[in-house]
C-alpha atoms as a PDB file:
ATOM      1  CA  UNK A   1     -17.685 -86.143  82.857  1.00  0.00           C
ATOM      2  CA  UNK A   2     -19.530 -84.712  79.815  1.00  0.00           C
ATOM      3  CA  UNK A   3     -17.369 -82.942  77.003  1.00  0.00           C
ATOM      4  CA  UNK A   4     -18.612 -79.332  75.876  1.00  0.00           C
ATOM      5  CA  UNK A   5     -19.276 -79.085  72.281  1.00  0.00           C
ATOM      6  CA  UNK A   6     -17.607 -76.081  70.581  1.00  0.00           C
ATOM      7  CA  UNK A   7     -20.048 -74.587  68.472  1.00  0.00           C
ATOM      8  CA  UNK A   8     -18.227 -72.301  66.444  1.00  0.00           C
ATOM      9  CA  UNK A   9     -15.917 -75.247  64.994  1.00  0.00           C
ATOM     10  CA  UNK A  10     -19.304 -77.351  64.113  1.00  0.00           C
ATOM     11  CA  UNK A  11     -21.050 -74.581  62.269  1.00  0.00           C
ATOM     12  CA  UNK A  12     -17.385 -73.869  60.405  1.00  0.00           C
ATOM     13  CA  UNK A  13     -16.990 -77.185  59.592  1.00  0.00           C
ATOM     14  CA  UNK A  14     -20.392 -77.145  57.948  1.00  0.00           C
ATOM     15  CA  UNK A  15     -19.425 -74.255  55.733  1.00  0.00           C
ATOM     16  CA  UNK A  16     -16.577 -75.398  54.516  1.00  0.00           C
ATOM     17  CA  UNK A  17     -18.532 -78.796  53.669  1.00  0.00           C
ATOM     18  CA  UNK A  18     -21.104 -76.872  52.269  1.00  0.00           C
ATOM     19  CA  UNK A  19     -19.129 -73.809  49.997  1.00  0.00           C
ATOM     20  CA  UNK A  20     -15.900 -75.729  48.743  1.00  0.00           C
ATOM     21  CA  UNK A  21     -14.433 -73.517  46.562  1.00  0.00           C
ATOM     22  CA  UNK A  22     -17.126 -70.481  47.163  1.00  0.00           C
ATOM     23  CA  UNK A  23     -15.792 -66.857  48.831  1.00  0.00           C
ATOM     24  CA  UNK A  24     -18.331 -66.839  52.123  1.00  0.00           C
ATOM     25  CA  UNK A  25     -19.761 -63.729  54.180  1.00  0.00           C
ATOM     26  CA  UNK A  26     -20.619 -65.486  57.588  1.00  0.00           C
ATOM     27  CA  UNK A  27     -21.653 -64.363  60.652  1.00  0.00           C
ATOM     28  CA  UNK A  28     -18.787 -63.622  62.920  1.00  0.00           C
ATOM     29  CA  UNK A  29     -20.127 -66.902  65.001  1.00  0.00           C
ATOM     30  CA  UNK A  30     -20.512 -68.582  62.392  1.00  0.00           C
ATOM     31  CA  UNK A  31     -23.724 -69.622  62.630  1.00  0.00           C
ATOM     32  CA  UNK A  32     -25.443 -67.861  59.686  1.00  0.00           C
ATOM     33  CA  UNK A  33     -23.857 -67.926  55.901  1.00  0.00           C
ATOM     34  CA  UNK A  34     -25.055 -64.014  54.200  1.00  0.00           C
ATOM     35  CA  UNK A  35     -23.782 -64.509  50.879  1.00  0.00           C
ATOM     36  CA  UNK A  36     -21.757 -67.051  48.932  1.00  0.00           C
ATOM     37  CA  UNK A  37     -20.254 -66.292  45.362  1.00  0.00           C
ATOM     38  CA  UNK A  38     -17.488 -67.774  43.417  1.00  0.00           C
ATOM     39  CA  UNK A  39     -15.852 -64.125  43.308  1.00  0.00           C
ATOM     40  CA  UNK A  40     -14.545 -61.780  46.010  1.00  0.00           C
ATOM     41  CA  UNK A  41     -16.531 -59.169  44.396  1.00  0.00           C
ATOM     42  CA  UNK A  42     -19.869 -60.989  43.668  1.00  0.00           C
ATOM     43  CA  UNK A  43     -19.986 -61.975  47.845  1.00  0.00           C
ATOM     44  CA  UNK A  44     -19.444 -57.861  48.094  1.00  0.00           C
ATOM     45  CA  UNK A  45     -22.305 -56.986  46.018  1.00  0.00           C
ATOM     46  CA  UNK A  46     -24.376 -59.003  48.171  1.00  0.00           C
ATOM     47  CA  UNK A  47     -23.715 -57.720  51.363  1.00  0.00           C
ATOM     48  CA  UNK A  48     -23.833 -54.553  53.211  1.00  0.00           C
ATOM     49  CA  UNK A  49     -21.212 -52.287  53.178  1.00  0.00           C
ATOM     50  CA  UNK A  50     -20.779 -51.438  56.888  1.00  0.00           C
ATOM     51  CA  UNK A  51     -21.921 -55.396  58.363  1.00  0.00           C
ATOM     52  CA  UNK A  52     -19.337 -57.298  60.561  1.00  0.00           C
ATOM     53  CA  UNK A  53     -18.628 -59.955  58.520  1.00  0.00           C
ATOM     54  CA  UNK A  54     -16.004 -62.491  57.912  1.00  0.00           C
ATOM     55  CA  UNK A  55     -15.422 -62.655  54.477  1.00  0.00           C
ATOM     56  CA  UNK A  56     -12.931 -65.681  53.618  1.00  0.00           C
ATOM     57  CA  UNK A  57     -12.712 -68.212  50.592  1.00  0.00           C
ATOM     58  CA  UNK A  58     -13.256 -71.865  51.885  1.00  0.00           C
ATOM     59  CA  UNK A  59     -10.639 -73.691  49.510  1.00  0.00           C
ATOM     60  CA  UNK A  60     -10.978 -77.522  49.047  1.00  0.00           C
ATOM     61  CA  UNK A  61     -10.443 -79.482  51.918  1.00  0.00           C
ATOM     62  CA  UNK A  62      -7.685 -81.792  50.127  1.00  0.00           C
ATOM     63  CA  UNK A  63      -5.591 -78.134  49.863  1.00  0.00           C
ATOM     64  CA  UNK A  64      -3.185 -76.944  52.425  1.00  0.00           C
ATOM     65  CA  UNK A  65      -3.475 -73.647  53.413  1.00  0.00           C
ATOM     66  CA  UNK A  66      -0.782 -71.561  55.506  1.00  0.00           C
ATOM     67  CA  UNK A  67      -2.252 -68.068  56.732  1.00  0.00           C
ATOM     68  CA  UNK A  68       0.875 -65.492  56.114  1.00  0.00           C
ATOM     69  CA  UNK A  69       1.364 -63.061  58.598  1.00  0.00           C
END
């Protein structure tokens, strides 16, 4: 029985190893990081207006985080 690697959550994982406490444009895969900036607005004046990012701050990993709807 072989297990099927989830790609997404490996390349994810390696941004939030790799931009702790950065605000991210990535890929909506994940696989390719467009900007990085320690600012909202510095990651915006990197990137294209109209590109299909995700745009999200990776906080430390020792944080707890609750999304609020």
């Amino acid at each position: 029985m072989s297990k099927k690697i989830d790609k997404t959550s490996s390349n994810f994982n390696k941004i939030m190893r790799s931009f702790k406490d950065k605000w991210v444009a990535v890929s909506p895969d994940y696989s390719k990081v467009f900007a990085s900036a320690n600012t909202l607005s510095g990651v915006m004046n990197k990137i294209e207006k109209d590109a299909k990012l995700k745009i999200f701050k990776v906080v430390s990993l020792n944080m707890i985080y609750s999304p609020f709807n």
